[in-house]
Protein backbone atom coordinates (compact mmCIF):
# COMPACT_ATOMS: atom_id res chain seq x y z
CA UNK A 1 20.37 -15.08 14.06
CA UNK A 2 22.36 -11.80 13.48
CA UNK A 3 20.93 -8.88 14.76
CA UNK A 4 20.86 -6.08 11.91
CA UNK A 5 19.91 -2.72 12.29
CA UNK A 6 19.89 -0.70 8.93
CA UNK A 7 19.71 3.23 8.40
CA UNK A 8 18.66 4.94 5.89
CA UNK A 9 20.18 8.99 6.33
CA UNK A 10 20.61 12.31 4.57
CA UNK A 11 18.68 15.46 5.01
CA UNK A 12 15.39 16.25 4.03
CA UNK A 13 14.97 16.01 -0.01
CA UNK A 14 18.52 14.02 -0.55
CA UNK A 15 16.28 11.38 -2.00
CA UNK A 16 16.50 8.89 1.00
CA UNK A 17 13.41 7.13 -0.39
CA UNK A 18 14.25 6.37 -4.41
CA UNK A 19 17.29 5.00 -2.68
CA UNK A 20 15.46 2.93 -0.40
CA UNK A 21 12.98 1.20 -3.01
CA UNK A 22 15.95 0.49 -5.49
CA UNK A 23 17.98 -1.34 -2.52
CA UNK A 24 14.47 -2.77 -1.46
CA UNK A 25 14.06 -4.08 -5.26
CA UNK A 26 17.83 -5.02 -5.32
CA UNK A 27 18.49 -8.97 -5.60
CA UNK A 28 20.95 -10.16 -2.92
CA UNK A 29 20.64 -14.04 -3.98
CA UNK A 30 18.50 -16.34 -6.22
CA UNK A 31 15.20 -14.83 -6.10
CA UNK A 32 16.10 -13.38 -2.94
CA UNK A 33 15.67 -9.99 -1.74
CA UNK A 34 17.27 -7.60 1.39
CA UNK A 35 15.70 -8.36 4.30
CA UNK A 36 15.12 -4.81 6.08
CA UNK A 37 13.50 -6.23 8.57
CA UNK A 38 10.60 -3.97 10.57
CA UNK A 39 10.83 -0.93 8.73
CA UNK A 40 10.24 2.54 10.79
CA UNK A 41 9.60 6.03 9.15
CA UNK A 42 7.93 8.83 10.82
CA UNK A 43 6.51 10.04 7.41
CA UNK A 44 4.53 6.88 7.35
CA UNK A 45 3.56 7.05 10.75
CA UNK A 46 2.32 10.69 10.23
CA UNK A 47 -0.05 9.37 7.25
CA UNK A 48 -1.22 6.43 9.59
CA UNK A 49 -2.15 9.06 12.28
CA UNK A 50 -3.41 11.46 9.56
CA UNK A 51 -5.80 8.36 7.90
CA UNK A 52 -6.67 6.29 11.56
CA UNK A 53 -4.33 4.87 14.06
CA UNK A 54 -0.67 3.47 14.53
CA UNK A 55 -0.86 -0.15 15.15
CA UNK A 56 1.90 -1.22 17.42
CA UNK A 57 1.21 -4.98 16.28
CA UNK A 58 2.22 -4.32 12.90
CA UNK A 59 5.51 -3.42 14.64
CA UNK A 60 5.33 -6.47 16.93
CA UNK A 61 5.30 -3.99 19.61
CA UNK A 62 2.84 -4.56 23.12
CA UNK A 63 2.43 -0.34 23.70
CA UNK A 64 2.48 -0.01 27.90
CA UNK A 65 1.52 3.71 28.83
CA UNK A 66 4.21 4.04 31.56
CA UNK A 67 7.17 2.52 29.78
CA UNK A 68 6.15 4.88 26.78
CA UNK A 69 6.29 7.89 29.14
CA UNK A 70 9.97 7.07 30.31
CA UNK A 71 11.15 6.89 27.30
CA UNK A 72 9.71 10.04 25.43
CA UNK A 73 10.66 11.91 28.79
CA UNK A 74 14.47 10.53 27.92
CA UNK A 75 14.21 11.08 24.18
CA UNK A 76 14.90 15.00 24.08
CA UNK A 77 11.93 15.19 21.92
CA UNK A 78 9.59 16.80 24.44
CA UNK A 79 10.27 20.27 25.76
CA UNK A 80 8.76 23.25 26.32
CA UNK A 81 7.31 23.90 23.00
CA UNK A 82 5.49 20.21 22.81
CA UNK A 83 5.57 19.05 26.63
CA UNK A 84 4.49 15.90 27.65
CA UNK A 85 1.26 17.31 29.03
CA UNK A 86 0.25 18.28 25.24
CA UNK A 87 1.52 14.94 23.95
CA UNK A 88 -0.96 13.10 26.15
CA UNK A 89 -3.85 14.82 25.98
CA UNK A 90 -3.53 14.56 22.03
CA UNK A 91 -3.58 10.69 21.94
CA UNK A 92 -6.16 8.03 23.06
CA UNK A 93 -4.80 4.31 22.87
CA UNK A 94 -6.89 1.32 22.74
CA UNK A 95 -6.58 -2.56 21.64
CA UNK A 96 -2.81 -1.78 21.07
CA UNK A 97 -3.59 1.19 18.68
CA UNK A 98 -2.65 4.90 19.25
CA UNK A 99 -4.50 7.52 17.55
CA UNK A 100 -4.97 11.25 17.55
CA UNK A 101 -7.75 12.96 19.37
CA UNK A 102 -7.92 15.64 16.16
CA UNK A 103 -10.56 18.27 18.19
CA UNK A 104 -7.40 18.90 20.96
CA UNK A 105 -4.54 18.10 18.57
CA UNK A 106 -6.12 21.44 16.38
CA UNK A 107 -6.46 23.10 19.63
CA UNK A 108 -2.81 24.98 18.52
CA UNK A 109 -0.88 25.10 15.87
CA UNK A 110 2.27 23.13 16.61
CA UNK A 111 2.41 20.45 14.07
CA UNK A 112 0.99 17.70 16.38
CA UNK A 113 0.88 15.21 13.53
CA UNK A 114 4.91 15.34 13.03
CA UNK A 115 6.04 15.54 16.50
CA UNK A 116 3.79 12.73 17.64
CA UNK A 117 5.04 10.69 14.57
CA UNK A 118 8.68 11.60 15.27
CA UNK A 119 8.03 10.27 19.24
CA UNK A 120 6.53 7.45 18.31
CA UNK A 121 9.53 6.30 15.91
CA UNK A 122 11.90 7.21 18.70
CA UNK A 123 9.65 4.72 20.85
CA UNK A 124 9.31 1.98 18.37
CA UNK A 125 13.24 1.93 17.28
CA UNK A 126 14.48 1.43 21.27
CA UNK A 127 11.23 -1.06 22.13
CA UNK A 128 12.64 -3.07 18.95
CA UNK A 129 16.41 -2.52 19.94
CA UNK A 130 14.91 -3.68 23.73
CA UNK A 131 13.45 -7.21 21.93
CA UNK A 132 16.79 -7.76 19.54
CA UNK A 133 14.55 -7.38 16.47
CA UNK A 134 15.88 -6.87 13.05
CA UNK A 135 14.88 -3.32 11.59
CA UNK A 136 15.79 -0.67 9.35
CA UNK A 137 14.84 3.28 9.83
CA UNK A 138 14.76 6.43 7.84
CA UNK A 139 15.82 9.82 9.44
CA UNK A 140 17.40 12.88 8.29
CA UNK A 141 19.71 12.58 11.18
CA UNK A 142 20.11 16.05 12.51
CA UNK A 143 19.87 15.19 16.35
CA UNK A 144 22.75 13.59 18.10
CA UNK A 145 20.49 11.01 19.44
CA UNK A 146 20.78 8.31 16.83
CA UNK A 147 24.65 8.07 17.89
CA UNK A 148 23.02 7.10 20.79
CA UNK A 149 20.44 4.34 19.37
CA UNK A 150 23.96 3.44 17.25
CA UNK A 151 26.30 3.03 20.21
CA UNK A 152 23.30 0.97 22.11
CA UNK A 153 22.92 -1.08 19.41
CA UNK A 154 26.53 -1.86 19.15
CA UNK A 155 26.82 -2.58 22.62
CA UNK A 156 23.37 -4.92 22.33
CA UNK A 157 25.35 -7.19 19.89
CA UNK A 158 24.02 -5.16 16.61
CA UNK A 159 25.23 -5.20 12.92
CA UNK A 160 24.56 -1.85 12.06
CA UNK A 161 24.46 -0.73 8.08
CA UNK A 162 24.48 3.19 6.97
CA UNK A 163 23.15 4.10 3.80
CA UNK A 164 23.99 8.07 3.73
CA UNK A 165 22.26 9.86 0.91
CA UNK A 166 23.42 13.73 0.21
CA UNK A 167 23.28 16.57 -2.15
CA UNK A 168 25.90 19.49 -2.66
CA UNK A 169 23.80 21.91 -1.87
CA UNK A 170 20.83 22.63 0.53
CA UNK A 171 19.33 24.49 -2.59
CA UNK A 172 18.61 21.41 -3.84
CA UNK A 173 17.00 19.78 -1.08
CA UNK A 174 14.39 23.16 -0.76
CA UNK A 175 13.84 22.59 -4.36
CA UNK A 176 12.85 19.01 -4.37
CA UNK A 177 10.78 19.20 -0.97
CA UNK A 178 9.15 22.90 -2.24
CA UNK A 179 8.67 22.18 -6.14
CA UNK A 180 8.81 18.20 -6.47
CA UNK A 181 7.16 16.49 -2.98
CA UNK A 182 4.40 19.16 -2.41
CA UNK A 183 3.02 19.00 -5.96
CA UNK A 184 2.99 14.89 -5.39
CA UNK A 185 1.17 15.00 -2.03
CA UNK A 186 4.57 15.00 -0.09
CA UNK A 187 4.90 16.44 3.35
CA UNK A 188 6.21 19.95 2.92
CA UNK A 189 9.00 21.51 5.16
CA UNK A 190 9.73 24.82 6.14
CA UNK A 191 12.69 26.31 4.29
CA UNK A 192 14.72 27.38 7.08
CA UNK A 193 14.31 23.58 8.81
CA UNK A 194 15.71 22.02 5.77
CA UNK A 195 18.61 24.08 5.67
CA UNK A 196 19.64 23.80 9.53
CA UNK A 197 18.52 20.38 8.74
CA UNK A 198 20.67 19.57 6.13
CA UNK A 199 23.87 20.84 7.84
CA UNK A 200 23.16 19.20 11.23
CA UNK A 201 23.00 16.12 9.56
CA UNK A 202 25.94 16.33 7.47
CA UNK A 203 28.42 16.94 11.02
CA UNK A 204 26.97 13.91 12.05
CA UNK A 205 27.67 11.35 9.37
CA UNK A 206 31.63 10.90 10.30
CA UNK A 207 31.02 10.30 13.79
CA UNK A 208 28.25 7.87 12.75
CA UNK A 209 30.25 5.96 9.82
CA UNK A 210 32.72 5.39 12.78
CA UNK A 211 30.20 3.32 14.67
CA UNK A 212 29.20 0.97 11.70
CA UNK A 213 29.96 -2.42 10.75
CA UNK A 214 29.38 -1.33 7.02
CA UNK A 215 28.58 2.24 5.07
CA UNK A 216 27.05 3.13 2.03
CA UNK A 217 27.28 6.78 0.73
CA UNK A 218 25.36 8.20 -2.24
CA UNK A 219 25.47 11.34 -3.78
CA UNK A 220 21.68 12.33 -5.18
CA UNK A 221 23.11 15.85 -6.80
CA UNK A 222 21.89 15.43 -10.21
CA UNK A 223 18.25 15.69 -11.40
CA UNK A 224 17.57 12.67 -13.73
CA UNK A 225 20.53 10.60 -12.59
CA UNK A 226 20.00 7.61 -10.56
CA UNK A 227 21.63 7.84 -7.15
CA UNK A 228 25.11 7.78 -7.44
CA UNK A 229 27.31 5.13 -5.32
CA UNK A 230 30.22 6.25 -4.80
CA UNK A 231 31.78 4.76 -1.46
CA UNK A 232 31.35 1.69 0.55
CA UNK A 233 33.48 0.40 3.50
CA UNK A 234 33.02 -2.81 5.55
CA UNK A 235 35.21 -3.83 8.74
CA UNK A 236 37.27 -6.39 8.10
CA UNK A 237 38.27 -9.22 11.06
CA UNK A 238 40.39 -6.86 12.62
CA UNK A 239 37.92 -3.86 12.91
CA UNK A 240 39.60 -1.95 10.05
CA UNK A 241 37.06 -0.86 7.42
CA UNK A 242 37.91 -2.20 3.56
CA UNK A 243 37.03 0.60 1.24
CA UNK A 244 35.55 0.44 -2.56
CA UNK A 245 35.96 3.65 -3.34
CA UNK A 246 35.41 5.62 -6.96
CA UNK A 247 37.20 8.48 -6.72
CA UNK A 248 36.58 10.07 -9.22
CA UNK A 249 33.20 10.06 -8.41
CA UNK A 250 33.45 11.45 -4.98
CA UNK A 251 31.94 14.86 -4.28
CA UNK A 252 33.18 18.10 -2.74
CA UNK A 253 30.38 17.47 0.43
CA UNK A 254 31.95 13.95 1.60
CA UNK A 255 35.68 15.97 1.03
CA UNK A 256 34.75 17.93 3.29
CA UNK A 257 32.25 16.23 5.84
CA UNK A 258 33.87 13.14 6.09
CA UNK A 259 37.62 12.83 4.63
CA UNK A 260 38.02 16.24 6.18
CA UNK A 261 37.74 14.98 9.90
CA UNK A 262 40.05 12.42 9.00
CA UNK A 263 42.44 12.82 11.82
């Protein structure tokens, strides 16, 4: 069997999820659909927390307390403003279920419920990598550290597929996350995050796309337009990447993010 590892990026409010379901509803054969795999997104792991407990067997993960500690302590996720000391006292696990203790988790106000989620997805993606399991991920990808779950996967025998989703403008991304997600019961995020979000993530996705056996990139610019794609390359026998390319349709932020550092 293959091993596949898929990766859904863009900043926050790109639109990383309508682009997800249409791929997810996308026919690849007769009656056949993508197979993504086990699917890992903090946001859902935040509402699991929020409603109950994370269930490691719905990830086909066995959760082992030390293990877990090593590789939180290794993810760069912990520090001084969430250390590991908080992180523990917040959770309880039993039967192969985490949850959050909420009485200490409200103890301060330093958004327990994200963090943990965040740590956890960290966890889950390398215990899956570990076992050679087939999985896809969402992240906005503003921390250097997925080149790193990248390059291991590559080196594990991996696949790897990036589906970059983007706007033009961080003003768009505040508008959809303040005026759109909030109003439907979507996690809000502060304005200043998305914006240092947005730009983190957009010096990343060259040095990513150069890591991948194929690359999808979408531009999400336009309210009431579905998802434009607008570039795909795949690496041919010899490691060069084929491109399908509309140019005419590519915009200004891939210009400059990505044919820009073309050496």
């Amino acid at each position: 069997m293959t091993k596949r590892m898929r990766i859904f990026a863009g900043p926050n409010g790109s639109g990383k999820s309508s682009v997800i379901k249409a791929i997810r509803d996308t026919e690849v054969g007769k009656g056949k659909k993508l197979d993504f795999g086990i699917y890992i997104n903090a946001d859902d792991l935040a509402e699991e927390l929020y409603s109950n407990a994370v269930d490691f067997s719905n990830y086909n993960v066995l959760f082992n307390q030390n293990e877990f500690e090593i590789i939180i302590g290794e993810s760069g996720l912990i520090g001084n403003q969430f250390p590991i000391t908080r992180l523990l006292k917040c959770i309880e696990v039993c039967d192969n279920r985490l949850k959050i203790l909420k009485i200490i988790a409200q103890e301060k106000d330093d958004e327990p419920y994200e963090r943990i989620a965040q740590i956890l997805a960290d966890y889950l993606r390398k215990k899956l990598l570990e076992g050679g399991a087939k999985f896809s991920f969402e992240t906005v990808f503003s921390h250097s550290s997925k080149l790193e779950i990248i390059r291991k996967a590559k080196e594990e025998g991996y696949k790897v597929y990036l589906y970059f989703i983007s706007t033009e403008d961080p003003e768009i991304n505040i508008h959809r996350v303040k005026k759109v997600r909030v109003i439907q019961n979507g996690h809000d995020v502060p304005k200043e995050k998305i914006i240092s979000r947005y730009y983190r993530s957009m010096d990343l996705m060259y040095e990513a796309a150069q890591l991948c056996y194929q690359a999808y990139f979408f531009d999400n610019s336009q309210e009431g337009i579905i998802h434009n794609l607008f570039g795909h390359f795949k690496l041919n026998a010899r490691d060069q990447k084929v491109w399908n390319m509309s140019e005419e349709a590519v915009p200004e932020w891939f210009k400059h993010y990505y044919s820009g550092k073309i050496a």
